[in-house]
Protein backbone atom coordinates (compact mmCIF):
# COMPACT_ATOMS: atom_id res chain seq x y z
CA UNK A 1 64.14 -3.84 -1.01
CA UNK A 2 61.96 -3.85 2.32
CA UNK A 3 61.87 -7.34 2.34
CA UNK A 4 65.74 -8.02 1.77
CA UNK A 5 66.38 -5.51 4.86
CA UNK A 6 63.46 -7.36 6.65
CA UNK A 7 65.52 -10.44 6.13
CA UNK A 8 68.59 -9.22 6.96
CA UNK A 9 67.43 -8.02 10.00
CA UNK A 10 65.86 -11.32 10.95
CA UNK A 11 69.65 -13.33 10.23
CA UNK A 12 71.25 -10.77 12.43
CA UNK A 13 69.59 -11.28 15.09
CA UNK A 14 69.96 -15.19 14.70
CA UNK A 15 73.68 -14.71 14.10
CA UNK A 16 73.99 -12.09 16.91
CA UNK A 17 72.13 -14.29 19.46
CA UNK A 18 73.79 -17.59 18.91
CA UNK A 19 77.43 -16.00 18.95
CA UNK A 20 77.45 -15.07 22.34
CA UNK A 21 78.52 -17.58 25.41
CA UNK A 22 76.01 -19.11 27.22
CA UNK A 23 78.14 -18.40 30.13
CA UNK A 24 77.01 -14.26 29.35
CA UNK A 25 73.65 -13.32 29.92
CA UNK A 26 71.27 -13.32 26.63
CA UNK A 27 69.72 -10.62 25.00
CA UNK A 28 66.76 -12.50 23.83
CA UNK A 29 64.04 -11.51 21.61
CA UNK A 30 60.68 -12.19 21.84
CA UNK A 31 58.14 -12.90 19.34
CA UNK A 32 54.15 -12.10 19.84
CA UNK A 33 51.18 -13.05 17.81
CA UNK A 34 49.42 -10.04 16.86
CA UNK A 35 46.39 -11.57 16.31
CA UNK A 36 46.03 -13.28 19.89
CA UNK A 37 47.22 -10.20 21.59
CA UNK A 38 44.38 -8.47 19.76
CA UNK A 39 41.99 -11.24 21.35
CA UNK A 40 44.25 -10.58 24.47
CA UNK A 41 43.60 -6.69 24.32
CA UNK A 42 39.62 -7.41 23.76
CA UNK A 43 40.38 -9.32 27.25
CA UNK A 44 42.01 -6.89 28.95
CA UNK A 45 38.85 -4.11 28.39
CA UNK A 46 36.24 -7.10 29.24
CA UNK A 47 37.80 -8.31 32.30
CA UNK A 48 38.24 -4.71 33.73
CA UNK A 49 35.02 -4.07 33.26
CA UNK A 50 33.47 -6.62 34.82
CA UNK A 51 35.52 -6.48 38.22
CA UNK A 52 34.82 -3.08 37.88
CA UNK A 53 30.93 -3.02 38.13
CA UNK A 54 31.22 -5.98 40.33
CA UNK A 55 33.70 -3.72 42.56
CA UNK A 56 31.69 -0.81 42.53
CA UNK A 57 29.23 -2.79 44.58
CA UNK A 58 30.98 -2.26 48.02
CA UNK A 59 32.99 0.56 47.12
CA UNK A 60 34.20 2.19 50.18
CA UNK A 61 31.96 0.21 52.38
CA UNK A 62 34.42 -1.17 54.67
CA UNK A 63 37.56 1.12 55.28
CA UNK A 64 38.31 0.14 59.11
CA UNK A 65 37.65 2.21 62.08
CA UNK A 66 40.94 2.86 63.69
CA UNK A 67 40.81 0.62 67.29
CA UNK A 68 40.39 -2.90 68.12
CA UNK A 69 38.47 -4.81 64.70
CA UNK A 70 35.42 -5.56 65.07
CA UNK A 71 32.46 -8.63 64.21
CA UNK A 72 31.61 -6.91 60.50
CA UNK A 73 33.95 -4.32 60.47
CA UNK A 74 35.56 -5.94 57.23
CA UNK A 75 33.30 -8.46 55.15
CA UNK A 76 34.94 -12.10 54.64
CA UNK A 77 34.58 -14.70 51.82
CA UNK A 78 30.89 -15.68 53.60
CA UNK A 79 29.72 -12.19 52.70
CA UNK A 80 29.95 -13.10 48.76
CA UNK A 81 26.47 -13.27 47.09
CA UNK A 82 25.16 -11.68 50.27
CA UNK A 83 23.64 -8.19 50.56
CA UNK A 84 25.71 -4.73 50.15
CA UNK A 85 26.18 -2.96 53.08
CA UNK A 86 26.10 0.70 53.22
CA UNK A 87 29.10 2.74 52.20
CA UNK A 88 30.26 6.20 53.86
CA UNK A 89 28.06 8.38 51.61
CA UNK A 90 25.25 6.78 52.82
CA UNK A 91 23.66 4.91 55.87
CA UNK A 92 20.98 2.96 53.40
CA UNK A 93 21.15 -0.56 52.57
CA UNK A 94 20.71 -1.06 48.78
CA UNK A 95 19.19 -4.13 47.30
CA UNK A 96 22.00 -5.22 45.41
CA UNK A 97 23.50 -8.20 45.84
CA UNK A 98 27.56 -8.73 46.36
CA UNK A 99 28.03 -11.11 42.95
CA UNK A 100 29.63 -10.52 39.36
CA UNK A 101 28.11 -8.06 37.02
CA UNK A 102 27.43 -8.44 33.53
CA UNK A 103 26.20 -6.56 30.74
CA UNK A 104 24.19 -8.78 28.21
CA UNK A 105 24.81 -8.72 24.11
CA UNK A 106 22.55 -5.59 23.44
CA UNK A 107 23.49 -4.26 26.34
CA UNK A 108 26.57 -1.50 27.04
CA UNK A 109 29.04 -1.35 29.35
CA UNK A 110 29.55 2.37 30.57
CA UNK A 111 33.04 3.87 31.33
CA UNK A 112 33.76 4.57 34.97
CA UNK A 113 36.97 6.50 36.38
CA UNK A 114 39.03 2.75 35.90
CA UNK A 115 38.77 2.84 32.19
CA UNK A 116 38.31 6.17 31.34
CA UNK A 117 41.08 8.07 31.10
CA UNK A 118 43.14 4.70 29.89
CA UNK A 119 40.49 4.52 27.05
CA UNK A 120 41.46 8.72 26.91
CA UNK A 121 45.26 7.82 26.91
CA UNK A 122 44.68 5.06 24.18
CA UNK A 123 43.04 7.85 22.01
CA UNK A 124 45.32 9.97 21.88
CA UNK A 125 48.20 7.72 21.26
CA UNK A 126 46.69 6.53 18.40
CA UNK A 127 45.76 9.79 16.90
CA UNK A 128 49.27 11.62 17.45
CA UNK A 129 51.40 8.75 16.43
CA UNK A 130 53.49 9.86 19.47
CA UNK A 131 54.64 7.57 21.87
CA UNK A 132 56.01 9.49 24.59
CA UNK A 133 53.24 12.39 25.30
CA UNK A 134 53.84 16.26 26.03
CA UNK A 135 52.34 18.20 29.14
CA UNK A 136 50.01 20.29 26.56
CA UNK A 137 48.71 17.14 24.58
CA UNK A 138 47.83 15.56 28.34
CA UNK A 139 46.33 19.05 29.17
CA UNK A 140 44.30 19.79 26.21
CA UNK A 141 43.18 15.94 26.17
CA UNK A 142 41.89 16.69 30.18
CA UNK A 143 40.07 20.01 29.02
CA UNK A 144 38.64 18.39 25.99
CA UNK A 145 37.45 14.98 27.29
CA UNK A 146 36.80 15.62 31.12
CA UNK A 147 33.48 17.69 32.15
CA UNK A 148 33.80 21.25 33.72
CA UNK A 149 30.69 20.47 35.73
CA UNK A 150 30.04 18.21 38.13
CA UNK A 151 29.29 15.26 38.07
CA UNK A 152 32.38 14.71 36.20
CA UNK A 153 33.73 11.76 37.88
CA UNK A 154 37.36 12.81 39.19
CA UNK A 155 37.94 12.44 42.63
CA UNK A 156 40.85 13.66 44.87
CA UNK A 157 44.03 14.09 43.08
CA UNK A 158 42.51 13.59 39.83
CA UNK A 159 39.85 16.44 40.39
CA UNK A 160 42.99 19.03 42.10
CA UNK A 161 45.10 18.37 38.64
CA UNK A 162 41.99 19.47 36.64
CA UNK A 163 41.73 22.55 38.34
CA UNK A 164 45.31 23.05 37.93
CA UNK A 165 44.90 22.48 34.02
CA UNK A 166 42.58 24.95 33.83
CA UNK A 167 44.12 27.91 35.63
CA UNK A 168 46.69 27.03 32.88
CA UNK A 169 49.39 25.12 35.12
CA UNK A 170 50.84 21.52 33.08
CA UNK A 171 51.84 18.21 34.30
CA UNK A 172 54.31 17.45 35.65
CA UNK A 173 53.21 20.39 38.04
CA UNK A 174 49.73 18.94 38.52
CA UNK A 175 50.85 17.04 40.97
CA UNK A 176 53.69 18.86 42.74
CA UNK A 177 52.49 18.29 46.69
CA UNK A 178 52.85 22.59 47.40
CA UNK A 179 50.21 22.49 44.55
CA UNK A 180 48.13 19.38 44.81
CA UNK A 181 47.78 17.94 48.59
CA UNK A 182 46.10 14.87 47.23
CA UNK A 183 49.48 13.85 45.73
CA UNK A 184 49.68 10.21 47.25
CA UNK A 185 46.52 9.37 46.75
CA UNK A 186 45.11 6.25 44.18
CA UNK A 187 44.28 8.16 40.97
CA UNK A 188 47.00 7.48 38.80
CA UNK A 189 46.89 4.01 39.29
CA UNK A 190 43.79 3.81 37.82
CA UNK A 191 44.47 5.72 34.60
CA UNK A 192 47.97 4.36 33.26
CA UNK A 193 48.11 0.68 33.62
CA UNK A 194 47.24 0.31 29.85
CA UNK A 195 50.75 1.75 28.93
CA UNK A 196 52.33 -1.59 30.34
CA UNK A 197 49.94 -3.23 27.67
CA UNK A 198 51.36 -0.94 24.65
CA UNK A 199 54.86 -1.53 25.42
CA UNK A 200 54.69 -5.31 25.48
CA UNK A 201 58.15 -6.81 27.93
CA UNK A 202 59.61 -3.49 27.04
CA UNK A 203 58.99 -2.23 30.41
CA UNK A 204 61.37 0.61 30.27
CA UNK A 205 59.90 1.49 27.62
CA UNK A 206 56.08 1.62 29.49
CA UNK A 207 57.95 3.23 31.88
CA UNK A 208 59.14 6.32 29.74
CA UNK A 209 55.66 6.67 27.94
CA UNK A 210 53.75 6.54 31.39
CA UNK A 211 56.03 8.61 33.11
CA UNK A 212 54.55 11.79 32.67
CA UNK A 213 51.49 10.72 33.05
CA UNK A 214 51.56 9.03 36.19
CA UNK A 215 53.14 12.28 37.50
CA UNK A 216 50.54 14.00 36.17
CA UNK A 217 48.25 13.39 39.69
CA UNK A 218 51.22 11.47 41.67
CA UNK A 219 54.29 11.54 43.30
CA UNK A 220 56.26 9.63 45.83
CA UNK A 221 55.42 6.30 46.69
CA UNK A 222 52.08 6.74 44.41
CA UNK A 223 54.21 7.73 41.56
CA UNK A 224 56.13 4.24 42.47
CA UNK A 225 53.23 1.85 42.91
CA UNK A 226 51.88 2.76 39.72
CA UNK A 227 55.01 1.97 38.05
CA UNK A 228 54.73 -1.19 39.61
CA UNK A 229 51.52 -1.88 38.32
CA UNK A 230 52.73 -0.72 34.61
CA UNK A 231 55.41 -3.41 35.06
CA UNK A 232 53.20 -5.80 35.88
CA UNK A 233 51.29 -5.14 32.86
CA UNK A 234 54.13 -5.01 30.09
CA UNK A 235 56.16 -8.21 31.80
CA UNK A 236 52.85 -10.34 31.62
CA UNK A 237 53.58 -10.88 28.03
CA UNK A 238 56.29 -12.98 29.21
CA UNK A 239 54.01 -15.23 31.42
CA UNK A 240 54.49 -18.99 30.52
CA UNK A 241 50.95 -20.65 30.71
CA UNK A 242 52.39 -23.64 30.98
CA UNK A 243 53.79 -22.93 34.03
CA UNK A 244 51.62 -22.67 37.30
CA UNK A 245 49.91 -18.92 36.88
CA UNK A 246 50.44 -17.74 40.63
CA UNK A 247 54.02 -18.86 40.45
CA UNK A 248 54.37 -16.77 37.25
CA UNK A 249 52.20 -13.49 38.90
CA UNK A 250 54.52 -13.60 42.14
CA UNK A 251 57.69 -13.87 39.23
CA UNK A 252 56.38 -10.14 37.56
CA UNK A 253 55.60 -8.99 40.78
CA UNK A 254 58.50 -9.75 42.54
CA UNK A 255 60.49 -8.17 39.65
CA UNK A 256 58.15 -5.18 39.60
CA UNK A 257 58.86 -4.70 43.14
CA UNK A 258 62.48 -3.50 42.72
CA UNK A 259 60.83 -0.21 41.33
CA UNK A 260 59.23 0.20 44.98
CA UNK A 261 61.06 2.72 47.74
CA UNK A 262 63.09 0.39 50.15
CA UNK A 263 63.30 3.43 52.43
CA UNK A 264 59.61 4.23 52.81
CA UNK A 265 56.45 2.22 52.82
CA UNK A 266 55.67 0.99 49.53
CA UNK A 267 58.63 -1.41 48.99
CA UNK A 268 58.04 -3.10 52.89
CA UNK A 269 54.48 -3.13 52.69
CA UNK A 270 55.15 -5.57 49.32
CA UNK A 271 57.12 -7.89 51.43
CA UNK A 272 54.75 -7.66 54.21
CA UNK A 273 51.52 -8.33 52.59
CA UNK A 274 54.15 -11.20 50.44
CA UNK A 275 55.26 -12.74 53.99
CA UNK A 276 51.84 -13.15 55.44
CA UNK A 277 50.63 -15.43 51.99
CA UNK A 278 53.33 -17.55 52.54
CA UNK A 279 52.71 -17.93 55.98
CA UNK A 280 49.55 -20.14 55.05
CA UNK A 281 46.79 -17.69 56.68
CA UNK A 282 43.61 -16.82 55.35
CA UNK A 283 43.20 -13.56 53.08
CA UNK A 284 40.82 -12.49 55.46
CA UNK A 285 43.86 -12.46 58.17
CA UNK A 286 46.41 -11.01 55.67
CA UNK A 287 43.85 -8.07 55.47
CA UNK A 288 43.12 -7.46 59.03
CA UNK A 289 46.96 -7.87 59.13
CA UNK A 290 47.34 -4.80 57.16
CA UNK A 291 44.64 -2.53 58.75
CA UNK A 292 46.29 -2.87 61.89
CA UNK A 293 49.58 -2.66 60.81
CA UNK A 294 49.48 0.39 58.69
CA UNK A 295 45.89 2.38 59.64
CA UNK A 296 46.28 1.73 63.50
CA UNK A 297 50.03 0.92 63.86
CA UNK A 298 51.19 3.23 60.69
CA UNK A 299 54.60 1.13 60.60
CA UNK A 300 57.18 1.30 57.64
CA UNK A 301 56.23 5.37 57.60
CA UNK A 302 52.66 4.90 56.55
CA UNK A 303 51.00 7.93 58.45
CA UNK A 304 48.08 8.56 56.72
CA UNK A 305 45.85 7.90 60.08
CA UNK A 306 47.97 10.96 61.44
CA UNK A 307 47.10 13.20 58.98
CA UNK A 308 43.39 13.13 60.10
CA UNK A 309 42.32 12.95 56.35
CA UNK A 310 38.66 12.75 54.95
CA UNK A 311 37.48 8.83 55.72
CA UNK A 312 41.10 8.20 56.81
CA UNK A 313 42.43 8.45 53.63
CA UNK A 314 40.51 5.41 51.93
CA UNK A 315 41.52 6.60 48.54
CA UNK A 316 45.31 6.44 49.60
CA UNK A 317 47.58 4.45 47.10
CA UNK A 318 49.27 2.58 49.94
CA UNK A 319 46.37 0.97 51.92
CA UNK A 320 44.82 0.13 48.54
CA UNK A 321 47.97 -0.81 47.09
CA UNK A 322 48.10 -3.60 50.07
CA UNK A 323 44.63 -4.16 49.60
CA UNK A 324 45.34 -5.13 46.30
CA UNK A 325 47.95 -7.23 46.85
CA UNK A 326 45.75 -9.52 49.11
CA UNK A 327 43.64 -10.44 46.03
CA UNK A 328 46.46 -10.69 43.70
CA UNK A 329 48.33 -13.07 45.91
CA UNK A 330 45.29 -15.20 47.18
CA UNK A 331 43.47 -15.11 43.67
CA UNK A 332 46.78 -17.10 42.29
CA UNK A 333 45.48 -16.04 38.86
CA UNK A 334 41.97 -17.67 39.35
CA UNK A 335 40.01 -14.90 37.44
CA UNK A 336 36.33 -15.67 39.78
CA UNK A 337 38.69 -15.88 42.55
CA UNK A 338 40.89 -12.85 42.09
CA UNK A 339 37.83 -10.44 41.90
CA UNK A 340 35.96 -12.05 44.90
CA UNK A 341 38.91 -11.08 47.03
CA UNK A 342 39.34 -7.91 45.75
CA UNK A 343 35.56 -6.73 46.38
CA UNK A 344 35.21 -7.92 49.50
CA UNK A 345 38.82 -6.90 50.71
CA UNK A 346 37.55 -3.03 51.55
CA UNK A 347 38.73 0.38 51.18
CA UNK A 348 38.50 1.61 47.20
CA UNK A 349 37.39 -1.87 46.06
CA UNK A 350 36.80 -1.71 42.87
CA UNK A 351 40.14 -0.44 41.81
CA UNK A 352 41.45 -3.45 42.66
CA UNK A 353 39.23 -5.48 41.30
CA UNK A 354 39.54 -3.10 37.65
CA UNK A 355 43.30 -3.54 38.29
CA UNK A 356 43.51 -7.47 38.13
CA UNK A 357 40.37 -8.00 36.16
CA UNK A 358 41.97 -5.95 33.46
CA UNK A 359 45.62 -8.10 34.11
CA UNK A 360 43.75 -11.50 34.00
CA UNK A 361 41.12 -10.42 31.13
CA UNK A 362 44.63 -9.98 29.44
CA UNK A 363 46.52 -12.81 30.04
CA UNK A 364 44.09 -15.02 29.30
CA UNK A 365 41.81 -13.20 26.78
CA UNK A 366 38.70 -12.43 26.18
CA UNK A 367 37.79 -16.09 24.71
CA UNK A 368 38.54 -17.77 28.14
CA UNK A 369 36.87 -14.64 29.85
CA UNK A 370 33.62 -15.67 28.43
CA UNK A 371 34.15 -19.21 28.89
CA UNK A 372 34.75 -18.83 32.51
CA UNK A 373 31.37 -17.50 33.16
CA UNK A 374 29.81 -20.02 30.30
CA UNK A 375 27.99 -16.64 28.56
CA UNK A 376 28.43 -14.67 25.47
CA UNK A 377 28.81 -10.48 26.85
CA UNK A 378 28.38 -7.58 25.53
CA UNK A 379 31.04 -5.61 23.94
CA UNK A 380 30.01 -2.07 23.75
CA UNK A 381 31.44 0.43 25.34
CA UNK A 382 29.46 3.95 26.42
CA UNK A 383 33.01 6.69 27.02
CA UNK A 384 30.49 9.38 27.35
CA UNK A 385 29.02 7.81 30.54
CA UNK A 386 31.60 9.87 32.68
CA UNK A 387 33.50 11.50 29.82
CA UNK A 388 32.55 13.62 26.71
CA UNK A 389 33.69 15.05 23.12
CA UNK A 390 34.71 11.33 21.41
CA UNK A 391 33.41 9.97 17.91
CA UNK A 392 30.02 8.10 17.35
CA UNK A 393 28.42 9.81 20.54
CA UNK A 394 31.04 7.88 22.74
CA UNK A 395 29.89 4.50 21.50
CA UNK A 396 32.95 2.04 20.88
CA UNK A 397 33.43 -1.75 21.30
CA UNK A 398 36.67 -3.75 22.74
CA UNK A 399 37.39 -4.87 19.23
CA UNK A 400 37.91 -2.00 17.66
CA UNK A 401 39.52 -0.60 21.08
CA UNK A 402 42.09 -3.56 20.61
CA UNK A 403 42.74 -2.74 17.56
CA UNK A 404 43.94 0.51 17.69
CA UNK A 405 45.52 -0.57 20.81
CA UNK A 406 47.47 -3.03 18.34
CA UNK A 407 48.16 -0.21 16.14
CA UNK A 408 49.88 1.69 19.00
CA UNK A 409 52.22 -1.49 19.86
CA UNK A 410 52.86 -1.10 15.94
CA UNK A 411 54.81 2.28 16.81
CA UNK A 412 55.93 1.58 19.73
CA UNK A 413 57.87 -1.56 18.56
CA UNK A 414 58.84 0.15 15.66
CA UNK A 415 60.43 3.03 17.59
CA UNK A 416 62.05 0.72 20.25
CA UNK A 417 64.35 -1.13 18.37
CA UNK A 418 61.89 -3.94 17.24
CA UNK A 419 60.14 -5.70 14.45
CA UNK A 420 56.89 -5.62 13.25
CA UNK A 421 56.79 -9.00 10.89
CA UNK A 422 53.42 -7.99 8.88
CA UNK A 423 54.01 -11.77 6.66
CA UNK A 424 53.86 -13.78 9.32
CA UNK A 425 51.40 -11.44 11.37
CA UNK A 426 53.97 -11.19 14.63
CA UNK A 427 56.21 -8.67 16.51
CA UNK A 428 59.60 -9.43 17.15
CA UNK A 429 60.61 -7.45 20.37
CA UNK A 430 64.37 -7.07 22.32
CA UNK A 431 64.26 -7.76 25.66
């Protein structure tokens, strides 16, 4: 009986496609090989955590002193494979050298605050069934997963929303700005791009399941620009790879974009940082372009210099958000490329970096990921480096991550109006 509805399902949508004019814009339905987006989710986890490590490098070494820019204020494409410079929690030069970081079969990748709470989010999808979570399953997740004690790895808005959990207060209050000043801040960028990824093209749909969460630490323009990177993430199933890449990221971003506030910063800063790739310049330029324009000028509303805020507010969504954009544009989908930019661009580096790395580990999987740098990598994964209370004393590995996340896409299809086609291995998803 399953498979006659199955069946039936599949000629109705034949039938209901083909009937309408061509004149009339399509509902069309898409159709994804679960096995290569498995492959495409083992990507996503690999590439993010290499531009993360490799962004962690110069991590808030270069976030602009407001004035006239200086010889060395910013580092430029020469500084790659050169020495790190000191950051502002410290006036020591390390050793380490500004290149890509890898950890060897044998070895483990350890979670950082980039991955974390995604691979937290992931969890708890899976194990609830739910798609859309509630304020107390987001709380209780925090107070279970996230250390009390220093060093627990939250910063800023992330860190205020804790403290809010545990005087008993729930999201979306966690980040209302009379309770939680760091409000516009980066954080919940970092922690909900993955919902893009579980909702395949059905960005509404990542939209409605990372709502609350995103408005767990963020509001405003923050809220917005992390909506614009969980776009991003659901409409790159739709990327043609037989169409130039960069033409095809500026297509989802462009798109993405219409989530952005036209009447604040977010939205102008898009087209700014847009305007000044096409105008042929050099990323370097673009970036200097947007210090000046939005830490020393503040145009478009951006008055975070104003505010006199701890290092100028280098965890700020916006200035990152631009930041970001620099590498995205410039990269044109070049994965070596794309994460070169984004570590030497400044400010909150490597979320940038974990940003795109984890978009380009996606689109092209973690196959090409591995023949880009010509090496086999490690694919363990250590959750209990910054978090704590998971199975198998935090140790995981991307496959098995991507295939719960595949699992989760299951549900999600199924509850969104789609098909999960288990005899020929493939979801069948409206647009």
């Amino acid at each position: 009986m399953s498979q006659i509805k199955f069946l039936f399902s599949i000629l109705f949508l034949i039938f209901f496609t083909s009937c309408i004019d061509s004149k009339v814009k399509k509902i069309d339905f898409f159709e994804i090989d679960r096995d290569k987006y498995s492959n495409k989710l083992e990507g996503f986890w690999l590439g993010q955590s290499i531009a993360n490590w490799t962004g962690l490098i110069t991590e808030m070494d270069k976030i602009g002193n407001i004035g006239e820019i200086k010889t060395g204020e910013f580092y430029t494409g020469d500084d790659w494979g050169g020495k790190d410079q000191p950051s502002i929690w410290t006036s020591e030069t390390s050793n380490d050298e500004i290149n890509f970081v890898f950890r060897e079969n044998g070895e483990m990748w350890g979670s950082d605050d980039d991955t974390d709470i995604e691979y937290m989010y992931q969890e708890l999808l899976y194990n609830s069934k739910e798609i859309v979570l509630s304020p107390q399953k987001i709380r209780d997740a925090w107070i279970k997963h996230i250390k009390l004690e220093e060093e627990n790895f939250l910063w800023v808005s992330n860190q205020k929303a804790f403290d809010l959990m545990n005087n008993g207060v729930l999201p979306p209050q966690t980040s209302d700005p009379t309770l939680n000043e760091h409000y516009d801040m980066i954080d919940a960028q970092l922690t909900t791009e993955i919902f893009g990824l579980l909702s395949p093209i059905n960005y509404k749909n990542a939209l409605k399941m990372s709502n609350l969460p995103i408005r767990t630490t963020a509001r405003g323009d923050a809220a917005l620009i992390s909506e614009f990177y969980v776009i991003i993430h659901s409409l790159a199933s739709t990327i043609d790879l037989n169409e130039p890449l960069d033409k095809e990221l500026i297509r989802i971003s462009d798109f993405a974009s219409s989530i952005l506030d036209k009447n604040s910063y977010s939205f102008p800063m898009y087209e700014f940082v847009k305007s000044k790739f096409k105008s042929g310049i050099t990323w370097e330029q673009t970036r200097d372009s947007i210090y000046q324009r939005y830490q020393v000028d503040q145009k478009d509303g951006y008055d975070i210099t104003s505010r006199n805020l701890y290092c100028n507010g280098c965890f700020a969504s916006g200035i990152n958000f631009a930041a970001s954009l620099v590498s995205y544009f410039y990269g044109k989908g070049n994965f070596k490329e794309t994460i070169k930019i984004a570590t030497l661009s400044g400010w909150d580096s490597d979320n940038p970096a974990s940003t795109w790395g984890g978009l380009l580990g996606f689109i092209h999987g973690k196959d090409k990921i591995e023949k880009i740098f010509n090496k086999s990598m490690s694919s363990t994964y250590n959750i209990h480096r910054t978090r704590q209370n998971f199975k198998n004393n935090g140790i995981d590995d991307f496959r098995n991550m991507s295939i719960k996340g595949i699992e989760i896409v299951d549900n999600v299809v199924k509850k969104t109006g789609g098909i999960v086609d288990q005899t020929n291995n493939k979801w069948i998803i409206k647009n």
